[in-house]
Protein backbone atom coordinates (compact mmCIF):
# COMPACT_ATOMS: atom_id res chain seq x y z
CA UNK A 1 -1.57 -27.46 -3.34
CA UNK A 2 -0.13 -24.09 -1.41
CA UNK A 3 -1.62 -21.18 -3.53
CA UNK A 4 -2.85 -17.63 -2.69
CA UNK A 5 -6.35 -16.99 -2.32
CA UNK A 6 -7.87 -13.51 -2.29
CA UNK A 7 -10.44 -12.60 0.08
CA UNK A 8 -12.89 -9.75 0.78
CA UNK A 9 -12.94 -7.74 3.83
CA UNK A 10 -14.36 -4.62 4.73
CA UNK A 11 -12.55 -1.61 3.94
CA UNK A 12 -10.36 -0.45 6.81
CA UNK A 13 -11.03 -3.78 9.03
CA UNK A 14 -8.18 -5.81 7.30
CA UNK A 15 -5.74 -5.58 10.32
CA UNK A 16 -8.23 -6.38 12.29
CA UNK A 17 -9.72 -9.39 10.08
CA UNK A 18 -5.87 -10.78 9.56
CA UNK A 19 -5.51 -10.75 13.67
CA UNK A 20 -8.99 -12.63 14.20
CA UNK A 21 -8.06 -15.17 11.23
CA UNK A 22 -4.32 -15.52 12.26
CA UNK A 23 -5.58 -16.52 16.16
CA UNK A 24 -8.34 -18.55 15.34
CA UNK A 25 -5.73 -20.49 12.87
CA UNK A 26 -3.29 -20.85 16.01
CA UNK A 27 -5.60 -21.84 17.36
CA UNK A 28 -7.47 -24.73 15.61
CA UNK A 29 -3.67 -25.42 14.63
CA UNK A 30 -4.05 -24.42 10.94
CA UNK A 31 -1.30 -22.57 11.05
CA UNK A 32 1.53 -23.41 9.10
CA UNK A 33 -0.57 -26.53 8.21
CA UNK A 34 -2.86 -25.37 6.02
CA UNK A 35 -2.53 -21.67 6.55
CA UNK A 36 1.09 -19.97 5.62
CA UNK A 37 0.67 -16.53 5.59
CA UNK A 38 -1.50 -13.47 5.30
CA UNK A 39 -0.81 -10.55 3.86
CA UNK A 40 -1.81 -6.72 3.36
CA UNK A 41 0.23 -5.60 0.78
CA UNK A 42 0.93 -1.70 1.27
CA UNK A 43 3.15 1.23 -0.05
CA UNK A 44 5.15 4.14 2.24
CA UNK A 45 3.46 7.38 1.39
CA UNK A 46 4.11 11.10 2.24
CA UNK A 47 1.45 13.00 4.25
CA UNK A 48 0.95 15.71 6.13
CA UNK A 49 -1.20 15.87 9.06
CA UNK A 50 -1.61 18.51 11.56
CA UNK A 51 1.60 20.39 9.99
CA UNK A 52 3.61 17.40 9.77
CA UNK A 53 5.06 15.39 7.73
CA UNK A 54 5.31 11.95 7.97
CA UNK A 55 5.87 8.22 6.39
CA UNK A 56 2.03 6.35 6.37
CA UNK A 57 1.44 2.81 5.23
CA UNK A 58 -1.44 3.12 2.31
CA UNK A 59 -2.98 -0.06 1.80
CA UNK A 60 -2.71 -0.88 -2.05
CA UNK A 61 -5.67 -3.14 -1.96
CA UNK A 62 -8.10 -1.75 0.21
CA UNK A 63 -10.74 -4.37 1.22
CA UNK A 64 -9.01 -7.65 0.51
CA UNK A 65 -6.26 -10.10 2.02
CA UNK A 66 -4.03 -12.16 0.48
CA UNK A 67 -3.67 -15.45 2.07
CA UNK A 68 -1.10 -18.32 1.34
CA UNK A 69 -3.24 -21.31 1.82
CA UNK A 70 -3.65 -24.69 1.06
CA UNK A 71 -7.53 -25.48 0.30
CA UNK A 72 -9.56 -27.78 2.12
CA UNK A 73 -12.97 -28.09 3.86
CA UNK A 74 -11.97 -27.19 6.92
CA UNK A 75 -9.42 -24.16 6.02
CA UNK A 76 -11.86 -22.67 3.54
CA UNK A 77 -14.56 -22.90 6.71
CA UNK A 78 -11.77 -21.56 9.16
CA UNK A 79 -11.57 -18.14 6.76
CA UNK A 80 -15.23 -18.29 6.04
CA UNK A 81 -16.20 -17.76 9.16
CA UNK A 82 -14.11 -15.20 10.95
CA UNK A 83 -15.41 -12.37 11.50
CA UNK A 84 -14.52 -8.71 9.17
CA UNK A 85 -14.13 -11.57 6.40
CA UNK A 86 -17.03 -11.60 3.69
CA UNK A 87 -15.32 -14.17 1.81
CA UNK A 88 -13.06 -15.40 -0.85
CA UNK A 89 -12.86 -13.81 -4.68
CA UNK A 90 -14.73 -16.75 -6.39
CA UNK A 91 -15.92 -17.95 -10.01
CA UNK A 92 -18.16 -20.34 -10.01
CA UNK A 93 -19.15 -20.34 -6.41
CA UNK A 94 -15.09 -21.47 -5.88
CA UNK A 95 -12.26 -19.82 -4.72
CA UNK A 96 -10.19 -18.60 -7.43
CA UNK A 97 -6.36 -18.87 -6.69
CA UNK A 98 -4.00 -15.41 -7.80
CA UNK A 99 -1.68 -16.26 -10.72
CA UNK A 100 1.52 -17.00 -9.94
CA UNK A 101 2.73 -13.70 -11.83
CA UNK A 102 -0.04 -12.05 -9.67
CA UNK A 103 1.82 -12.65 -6.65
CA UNK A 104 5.16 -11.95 -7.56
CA UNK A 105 4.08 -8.27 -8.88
CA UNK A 106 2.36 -7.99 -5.34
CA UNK A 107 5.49 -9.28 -3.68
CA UNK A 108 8.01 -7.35 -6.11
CA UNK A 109 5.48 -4.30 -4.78
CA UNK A 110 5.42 -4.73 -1.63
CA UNK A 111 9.78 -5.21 -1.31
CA UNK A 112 10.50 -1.45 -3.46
CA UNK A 113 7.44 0.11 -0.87
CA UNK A 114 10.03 -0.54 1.88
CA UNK A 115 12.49 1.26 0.39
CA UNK A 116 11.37 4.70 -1.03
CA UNK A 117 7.76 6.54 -0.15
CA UNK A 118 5.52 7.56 -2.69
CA UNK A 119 4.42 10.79 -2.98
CA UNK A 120 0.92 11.54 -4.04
CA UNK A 121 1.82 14.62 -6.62
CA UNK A 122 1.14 15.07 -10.09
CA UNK A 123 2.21 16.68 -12.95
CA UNK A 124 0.94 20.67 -12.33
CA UNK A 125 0.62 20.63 -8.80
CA UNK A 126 1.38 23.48 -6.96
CA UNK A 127 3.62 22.46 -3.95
CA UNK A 128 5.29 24.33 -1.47
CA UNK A 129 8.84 23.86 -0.81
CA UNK A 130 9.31 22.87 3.63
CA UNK A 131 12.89 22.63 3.66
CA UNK A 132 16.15 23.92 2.09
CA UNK A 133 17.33 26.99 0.36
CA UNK A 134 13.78 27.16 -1.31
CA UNK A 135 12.15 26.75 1.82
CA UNK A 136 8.66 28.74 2.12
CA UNK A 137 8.81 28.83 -1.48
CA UNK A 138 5.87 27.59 -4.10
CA UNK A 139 6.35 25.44 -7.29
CA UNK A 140 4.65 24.15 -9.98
CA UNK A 141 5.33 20.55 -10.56
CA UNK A 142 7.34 19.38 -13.77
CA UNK A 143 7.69 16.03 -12.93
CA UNK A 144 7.56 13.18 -10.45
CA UNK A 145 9.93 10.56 -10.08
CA UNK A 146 8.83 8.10 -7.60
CA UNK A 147 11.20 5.50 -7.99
CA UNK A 148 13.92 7.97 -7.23
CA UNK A 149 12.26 9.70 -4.65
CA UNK A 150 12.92 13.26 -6.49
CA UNK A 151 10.05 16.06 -7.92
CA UNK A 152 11.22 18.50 -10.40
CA UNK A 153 9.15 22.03 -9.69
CA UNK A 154 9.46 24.85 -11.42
CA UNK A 155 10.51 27.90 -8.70
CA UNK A 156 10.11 31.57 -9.11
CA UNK A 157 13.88 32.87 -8.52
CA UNK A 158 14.73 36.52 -9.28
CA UNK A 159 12.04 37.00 -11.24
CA UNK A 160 12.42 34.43 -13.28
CA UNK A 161 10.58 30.91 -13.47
CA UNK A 162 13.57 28.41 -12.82
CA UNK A 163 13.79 24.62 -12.71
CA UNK A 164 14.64 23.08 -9.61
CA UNK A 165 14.73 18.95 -8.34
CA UNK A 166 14.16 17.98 -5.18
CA UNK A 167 13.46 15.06 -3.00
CA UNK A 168 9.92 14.10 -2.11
CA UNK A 169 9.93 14.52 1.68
CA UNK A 170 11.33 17.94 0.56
CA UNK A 171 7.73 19.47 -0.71
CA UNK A 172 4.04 19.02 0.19
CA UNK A 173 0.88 19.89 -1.53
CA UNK A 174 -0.54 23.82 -1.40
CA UNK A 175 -3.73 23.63 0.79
């Protein structure tokens, strides 16, 4: 049976374990036979580096893959034994498949990441405004709403401590 299987890696190697596992399953021709798919589910994220600011993928489960196998002897051996790969998430001494409602919230995750970044701000932040009327201005965050890609600050204007909304890529933390 064709479930997914979680499996450990270490932290910041999971391109490269997915790449090692995905050729050495070409290889052996496992793929798409017993191996479907591997994935590293991940999230768009605002940062700024260096002055910039830019889109990042941030890896929501840092340390693991997600593969869509079916288990056997030899495909359980095949992902054993590649290297960056410590092993699966077991019980038991056996690989414990995700829930199917497990998969679908990963999935479901992994389809709204594509379409707006995160922002990593909280409530009382202080943020500085990079672009617009309010640009070079500083703000104390309200609120954040991710899944519309919008942070309400509060601005000083005239004196006077005014609400304003504005998108995401719009602001960046106060260093």
């Amino acid at each position: 049976m064709v479930r997914y299987y979680a499996v450990h890696t270490l932290s910041g190697k999971e391109k490269k374990a997915r790449d090692l596992l995905l050729n050495r399953a070409v290889a052996q021709r496992a793929w798409q036979n017993s191996i479907y798919e591997i994935l590293i589910p991940t999230e768009k994220e605002y940062v700024t580096r260096n002055g910039k600011r830019k889109i990042v993928d941030k890896k929501t489960f840092p340390g693991y893959l997600f593969i869509k196998m079916e288990l056997d002897k030899d495909s359980m051996q095949l992902v054993r034994s590649t290297d960056g790969i410590a092993g699966f998430v077991e019980l038991n001494k056996k690989p414990v498949p995700l829930e199917d409602h497990e998969v679908k919230n990963i999935l479901r995750s992994m389809e709204q990441a594509e379409e707006t970044p995160k922002a990593s701000f909280k409530v009382n932040d202080v943020v500085t405004i990079v672009s617009g009327a309010f640009a070079d201005f500083t703000g104390k965050v309200e609120s954040v709403d991710d899944v519309k890609g919008k942070i309400k600050t509060y601005v000083q204007v005239f004196g006077r401590e005014t609400l304003v909304e504005f998108d995401i890529k719009d602001v960046e933390l106060l260093k």
